[in-house]
C-alpha atoms as a PDB file:
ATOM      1  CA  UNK A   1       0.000   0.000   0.000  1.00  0.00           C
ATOM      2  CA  UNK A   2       1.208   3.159  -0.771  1.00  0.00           C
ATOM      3  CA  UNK A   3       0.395   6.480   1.063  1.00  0.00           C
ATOM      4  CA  UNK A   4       0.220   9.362  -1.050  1.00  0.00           C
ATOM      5  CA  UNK A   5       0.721  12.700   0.998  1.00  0.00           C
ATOM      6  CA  UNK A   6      -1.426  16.238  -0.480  1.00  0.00           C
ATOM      7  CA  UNK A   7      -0.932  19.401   0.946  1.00  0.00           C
ATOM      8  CA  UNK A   8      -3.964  20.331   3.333  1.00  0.00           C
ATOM      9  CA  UNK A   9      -6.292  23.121   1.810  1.00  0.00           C
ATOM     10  CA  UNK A  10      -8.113  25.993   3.913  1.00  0.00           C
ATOM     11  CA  UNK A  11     -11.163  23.700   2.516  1.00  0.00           C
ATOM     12  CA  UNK A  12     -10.212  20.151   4.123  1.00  0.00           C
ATOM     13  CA  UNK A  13      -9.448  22.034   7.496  1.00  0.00           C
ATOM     14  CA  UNK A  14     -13.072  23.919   7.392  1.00  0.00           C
ATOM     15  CA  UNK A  15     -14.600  20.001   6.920  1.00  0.00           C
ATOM     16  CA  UNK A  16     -12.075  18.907   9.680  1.00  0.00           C
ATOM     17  CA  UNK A  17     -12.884  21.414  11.824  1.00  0.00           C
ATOM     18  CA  UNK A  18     -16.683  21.382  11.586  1.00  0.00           C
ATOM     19  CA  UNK A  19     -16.650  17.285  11.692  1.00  0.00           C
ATOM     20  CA  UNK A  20     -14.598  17.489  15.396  1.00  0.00           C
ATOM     21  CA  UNK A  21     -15.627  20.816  16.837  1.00  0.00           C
ATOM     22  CA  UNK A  22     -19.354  21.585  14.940  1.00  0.00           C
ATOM     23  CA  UNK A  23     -19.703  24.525  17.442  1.00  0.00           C
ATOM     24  CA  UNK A  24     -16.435  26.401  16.960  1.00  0.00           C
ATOM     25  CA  UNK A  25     -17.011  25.963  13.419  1.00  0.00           C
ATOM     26  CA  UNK A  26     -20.513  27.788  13.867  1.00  0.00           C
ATOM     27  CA  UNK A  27     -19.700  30.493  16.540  1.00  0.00           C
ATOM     28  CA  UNK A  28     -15.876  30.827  16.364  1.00  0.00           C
ATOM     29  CA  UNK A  29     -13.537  31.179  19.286  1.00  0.00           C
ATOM     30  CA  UNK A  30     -16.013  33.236  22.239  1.00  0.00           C
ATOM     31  CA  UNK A  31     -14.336  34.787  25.560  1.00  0.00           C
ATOM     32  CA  UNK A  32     -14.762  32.561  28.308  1.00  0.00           C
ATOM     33  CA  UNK A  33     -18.857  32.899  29.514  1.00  0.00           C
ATOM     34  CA  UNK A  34     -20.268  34.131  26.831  1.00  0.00           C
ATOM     35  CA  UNK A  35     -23.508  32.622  25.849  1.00  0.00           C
ATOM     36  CA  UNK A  36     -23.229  30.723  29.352  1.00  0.00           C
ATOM     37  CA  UNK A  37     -27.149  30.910  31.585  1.00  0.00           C
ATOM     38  CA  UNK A  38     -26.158  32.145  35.310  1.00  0.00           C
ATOM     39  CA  UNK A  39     -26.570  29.174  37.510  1.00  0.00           C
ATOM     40  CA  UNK A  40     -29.764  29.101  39.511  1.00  0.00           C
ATOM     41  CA  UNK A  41     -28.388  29.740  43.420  1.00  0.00           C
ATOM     42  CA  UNK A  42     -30.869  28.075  45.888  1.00  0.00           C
ATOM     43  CA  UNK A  43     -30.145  29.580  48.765  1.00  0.00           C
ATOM     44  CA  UNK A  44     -30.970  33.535  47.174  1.00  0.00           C
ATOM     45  CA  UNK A  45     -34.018  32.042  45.665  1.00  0.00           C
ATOM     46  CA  UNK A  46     -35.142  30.602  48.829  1.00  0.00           C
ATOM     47  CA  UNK A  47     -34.323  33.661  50.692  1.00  0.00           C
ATOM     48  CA  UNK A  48     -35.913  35.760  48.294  1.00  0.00           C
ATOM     49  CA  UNK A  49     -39.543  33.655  48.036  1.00  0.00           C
ATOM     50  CA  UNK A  50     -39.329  33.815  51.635  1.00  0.00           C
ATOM     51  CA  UNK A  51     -39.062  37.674  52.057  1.00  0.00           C
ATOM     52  CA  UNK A  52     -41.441  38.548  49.225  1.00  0.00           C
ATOM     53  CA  UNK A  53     -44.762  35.655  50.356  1.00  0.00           C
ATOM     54  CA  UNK A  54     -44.213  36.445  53.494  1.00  0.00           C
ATOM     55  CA  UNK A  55     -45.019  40.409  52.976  1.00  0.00           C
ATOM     56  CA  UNK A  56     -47.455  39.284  50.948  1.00  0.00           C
ATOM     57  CA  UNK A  57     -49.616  37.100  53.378  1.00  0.00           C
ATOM     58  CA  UNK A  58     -49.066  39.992  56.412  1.00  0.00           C
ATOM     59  CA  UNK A  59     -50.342  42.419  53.771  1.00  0.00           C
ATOM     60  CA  UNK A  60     -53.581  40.117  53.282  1.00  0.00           C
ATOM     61  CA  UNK A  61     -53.854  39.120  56.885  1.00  0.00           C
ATOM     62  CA  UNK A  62     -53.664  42.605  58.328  1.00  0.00           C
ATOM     63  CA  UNK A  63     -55.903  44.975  56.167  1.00  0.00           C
ATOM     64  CA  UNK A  64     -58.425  45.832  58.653  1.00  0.00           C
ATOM     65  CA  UNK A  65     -55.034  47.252  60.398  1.00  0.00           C
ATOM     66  CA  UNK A  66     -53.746  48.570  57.399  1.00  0.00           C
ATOM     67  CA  UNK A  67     -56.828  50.700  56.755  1.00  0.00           C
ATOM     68  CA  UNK A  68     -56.995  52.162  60.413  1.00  0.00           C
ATOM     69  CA  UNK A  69     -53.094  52.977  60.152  1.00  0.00           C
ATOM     70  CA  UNK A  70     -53.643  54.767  57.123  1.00  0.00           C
ATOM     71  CA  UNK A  71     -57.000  56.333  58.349  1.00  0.00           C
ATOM     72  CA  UNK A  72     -55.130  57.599  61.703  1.00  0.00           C
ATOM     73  CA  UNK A  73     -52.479  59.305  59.046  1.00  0.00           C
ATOM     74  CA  UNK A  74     -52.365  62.942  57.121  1.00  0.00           C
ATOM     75  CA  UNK A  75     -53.241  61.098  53.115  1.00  0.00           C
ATOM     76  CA  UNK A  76     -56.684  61.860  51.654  1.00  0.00           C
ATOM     77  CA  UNK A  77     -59.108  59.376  51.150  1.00  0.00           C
ATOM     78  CA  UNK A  78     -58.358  59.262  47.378  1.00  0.00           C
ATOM     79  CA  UNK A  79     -54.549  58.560  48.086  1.00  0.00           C
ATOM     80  CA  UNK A  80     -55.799  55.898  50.807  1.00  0.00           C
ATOM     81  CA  UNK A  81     -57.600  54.179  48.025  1.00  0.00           C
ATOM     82  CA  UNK A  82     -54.863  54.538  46.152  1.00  0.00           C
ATOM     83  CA  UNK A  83     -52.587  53.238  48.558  1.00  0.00           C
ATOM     84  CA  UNK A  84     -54.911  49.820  49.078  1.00  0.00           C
ATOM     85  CA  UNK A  85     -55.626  49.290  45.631  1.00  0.00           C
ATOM     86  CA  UNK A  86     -51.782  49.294  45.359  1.00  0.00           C
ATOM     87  CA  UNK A  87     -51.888  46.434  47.687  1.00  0.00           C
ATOM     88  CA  UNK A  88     -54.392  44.320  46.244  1.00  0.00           C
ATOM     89  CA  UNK A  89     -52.513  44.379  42.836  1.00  0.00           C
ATOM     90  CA  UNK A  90     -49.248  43.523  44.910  1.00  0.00           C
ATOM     91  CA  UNK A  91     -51.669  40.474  46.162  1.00  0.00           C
ATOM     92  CA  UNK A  92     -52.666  39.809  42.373  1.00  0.00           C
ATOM     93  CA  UNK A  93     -49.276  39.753  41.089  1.00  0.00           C
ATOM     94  CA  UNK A  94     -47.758  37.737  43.831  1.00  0.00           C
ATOM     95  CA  UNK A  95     -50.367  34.974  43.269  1.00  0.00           C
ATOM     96  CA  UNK A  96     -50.078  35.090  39.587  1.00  0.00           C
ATOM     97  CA  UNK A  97     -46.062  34.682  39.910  1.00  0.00           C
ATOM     98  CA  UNK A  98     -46.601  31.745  42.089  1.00  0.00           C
ATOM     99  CA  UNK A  99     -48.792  30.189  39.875  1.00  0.00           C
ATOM    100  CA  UNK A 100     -46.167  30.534  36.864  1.00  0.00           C
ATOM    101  CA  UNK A 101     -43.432  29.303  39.229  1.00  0.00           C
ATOM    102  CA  UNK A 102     -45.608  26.517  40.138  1.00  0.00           C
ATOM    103  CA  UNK A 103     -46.355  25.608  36.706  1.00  0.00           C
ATOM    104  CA  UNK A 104     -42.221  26.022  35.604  1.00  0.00           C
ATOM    105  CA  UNK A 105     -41.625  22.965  38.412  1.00  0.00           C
ATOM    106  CA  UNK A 106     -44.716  20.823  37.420  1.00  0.00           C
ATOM    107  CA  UNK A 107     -44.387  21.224  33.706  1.00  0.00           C
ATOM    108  CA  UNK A 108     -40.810  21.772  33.107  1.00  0.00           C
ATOM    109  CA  UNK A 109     -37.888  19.362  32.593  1.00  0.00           C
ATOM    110  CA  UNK A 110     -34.916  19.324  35.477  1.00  0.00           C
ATOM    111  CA  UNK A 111     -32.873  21.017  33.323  1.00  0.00           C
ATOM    112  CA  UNK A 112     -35.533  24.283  32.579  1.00  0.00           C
ATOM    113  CA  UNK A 113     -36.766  25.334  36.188  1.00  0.00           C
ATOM    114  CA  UNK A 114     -34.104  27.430  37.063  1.00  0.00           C
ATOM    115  CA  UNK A 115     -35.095  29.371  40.573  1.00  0.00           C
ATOM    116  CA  UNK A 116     -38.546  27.969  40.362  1.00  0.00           C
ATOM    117  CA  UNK A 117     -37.982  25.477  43.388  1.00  0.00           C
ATOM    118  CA  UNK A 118     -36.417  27.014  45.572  1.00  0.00           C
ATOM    119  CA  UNK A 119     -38.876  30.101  45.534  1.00  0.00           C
ATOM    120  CA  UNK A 120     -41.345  27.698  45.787  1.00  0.00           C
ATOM    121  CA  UNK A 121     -39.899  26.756  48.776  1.00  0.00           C
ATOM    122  CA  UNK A 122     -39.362  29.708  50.463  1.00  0.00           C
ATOM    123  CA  UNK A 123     -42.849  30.970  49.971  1.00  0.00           C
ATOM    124  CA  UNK A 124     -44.135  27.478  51.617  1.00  0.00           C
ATOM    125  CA  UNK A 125     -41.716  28.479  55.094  1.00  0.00           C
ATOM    126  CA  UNK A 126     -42.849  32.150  54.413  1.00  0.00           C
ATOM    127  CA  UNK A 127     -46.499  30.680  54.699  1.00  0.00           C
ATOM    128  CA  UNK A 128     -45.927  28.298  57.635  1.00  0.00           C
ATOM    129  CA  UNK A 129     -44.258  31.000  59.761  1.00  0.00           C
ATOM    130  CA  UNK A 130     -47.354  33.590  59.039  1.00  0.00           C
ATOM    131  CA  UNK A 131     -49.847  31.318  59.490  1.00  0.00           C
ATOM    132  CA  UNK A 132     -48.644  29.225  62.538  1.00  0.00           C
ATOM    133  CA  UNK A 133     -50.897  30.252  65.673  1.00  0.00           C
ATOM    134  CA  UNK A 134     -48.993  32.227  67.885  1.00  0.00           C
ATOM    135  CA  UNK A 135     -50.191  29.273  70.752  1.00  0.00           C
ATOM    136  CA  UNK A 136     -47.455  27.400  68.848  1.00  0.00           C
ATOM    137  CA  UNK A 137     -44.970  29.238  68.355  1.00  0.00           C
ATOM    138  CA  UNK A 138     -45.505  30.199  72.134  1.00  0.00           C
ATOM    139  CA  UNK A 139     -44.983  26.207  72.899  1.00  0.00           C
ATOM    140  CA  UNK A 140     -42.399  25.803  70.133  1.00  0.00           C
ATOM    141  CA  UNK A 141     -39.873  28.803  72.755  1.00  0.00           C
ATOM    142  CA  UNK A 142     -41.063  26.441  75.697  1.00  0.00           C
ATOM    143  CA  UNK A 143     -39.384  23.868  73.979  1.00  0.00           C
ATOM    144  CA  UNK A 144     -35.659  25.611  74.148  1.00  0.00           C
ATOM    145  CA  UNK A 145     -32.982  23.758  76.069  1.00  0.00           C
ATOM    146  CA  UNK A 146     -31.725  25.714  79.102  1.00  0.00           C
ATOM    147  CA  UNK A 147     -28.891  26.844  77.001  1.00  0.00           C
ATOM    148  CA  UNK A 148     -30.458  28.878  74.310  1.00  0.00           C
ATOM    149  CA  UNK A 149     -33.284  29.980  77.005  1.00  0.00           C
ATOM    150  CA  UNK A 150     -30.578  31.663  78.394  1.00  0.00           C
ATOM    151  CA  UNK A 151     -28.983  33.235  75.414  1.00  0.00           C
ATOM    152  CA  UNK A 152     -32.228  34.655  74.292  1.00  0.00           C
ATOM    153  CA  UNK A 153     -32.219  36.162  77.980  1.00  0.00           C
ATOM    154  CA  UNK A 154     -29.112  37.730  77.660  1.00  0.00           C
ATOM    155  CA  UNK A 155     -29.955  38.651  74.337  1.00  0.00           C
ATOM    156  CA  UNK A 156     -33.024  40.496  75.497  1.00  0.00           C
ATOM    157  CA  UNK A 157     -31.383  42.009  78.916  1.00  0.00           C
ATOM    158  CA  UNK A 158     -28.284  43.472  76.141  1.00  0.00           C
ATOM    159  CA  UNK A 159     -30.252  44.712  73.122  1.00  0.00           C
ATOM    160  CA  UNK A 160     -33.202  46.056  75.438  1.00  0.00           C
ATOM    161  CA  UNK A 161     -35.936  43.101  73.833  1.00  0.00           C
ATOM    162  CA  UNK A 162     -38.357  41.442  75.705  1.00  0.00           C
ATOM    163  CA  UNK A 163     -39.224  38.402  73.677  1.00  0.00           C
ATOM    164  CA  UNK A 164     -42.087  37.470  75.801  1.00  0.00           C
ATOM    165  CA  UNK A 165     -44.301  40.094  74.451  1.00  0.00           C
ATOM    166  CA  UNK A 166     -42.879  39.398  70.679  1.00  0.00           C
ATOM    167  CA  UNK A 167     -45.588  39.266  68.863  1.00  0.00           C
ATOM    168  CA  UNK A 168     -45.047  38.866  64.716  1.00  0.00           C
ATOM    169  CA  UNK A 169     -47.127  41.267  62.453  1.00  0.00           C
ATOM    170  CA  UNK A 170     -49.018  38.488  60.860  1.00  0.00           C
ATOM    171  CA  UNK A 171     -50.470  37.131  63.772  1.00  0.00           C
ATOM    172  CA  UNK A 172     -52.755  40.192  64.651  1.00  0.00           C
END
């Protein structure tokens, strides 16, 4: 057998090229990250569905309280109408984005839920904190071993707390 050696064209590299690496022979040679999604992080997601359902459910919980605060203050009753219509979009909104969320992890692959889960999960502690009777959360400090009894003591008797009469805005 005989071997006969050509010189390579521009051509037979392109066709090389595109047969090993079909990606850098679409895009070219791209900085590091480019065209790369940021990474879901579960821990901000989490963090954030907790802050945001939570404000949500003391705003829906509270608006007889909300309407005497604002009653008690200098706006008109226009900008007071204003100010609780404002609200009940913020409601609106906040249930519509958990529906979508809801719908990203139920109908989505692994792959293409991104945040989705861990939102979803820090709404459902958001919820179970606002809507735990204060009876329980009352039996749930009885519970404390002496040792963080008495750090929440010195906490209180150094910051100027008293965590008896703690009571959380959502449980009015």
């Amino acid at each position: 057998m005989r071997y006969t050696i050509r010189k390579q064209t521009q051509t037979d590299f392109e066709d090389r090229v595109r047969r090993l690496d079909p990606d850098f022979a679409r895009h070219g040679h791209r900085p590091a990250g480019a065209g790369t999604k940021a990474r879901p992080s579960p821990v901000v997601g989490s963090l954030l569905g907790f802050g945001w359902v939570y404000v949500a459910a003391s705003v829906a919980r509270n608006r007889e309280y909300l309407q005497d605060s604002l009653g008690q203050g200098s706006l008109s009753a226009q900008s007071q109408t204003l100010v609780m219509a404002g609200l009940a979009a913020m409601l609106v909104l906040s249930a519509l984005a958990i529906l979508v969320h809801l719908g990203r992890v139920l109908l989505r692959g692994r792959g293409r839920r991104g945040n989705s889960g861990a939102i979803l999960t820090g709404a459902a502690a958001a919820l179970t904190l606002a809507y735990t009777p204060p009876s329980v959360m009352d039996v749930g400090l009885g519970l404390l071993d002496p040792h963080a009894s008495a750090l929440l003591q010195t906490a209180s008797a150094t910051v100027g707390v008293d965590f008896d009469n703690v009571a959380f805005v959502s449980s009015r």
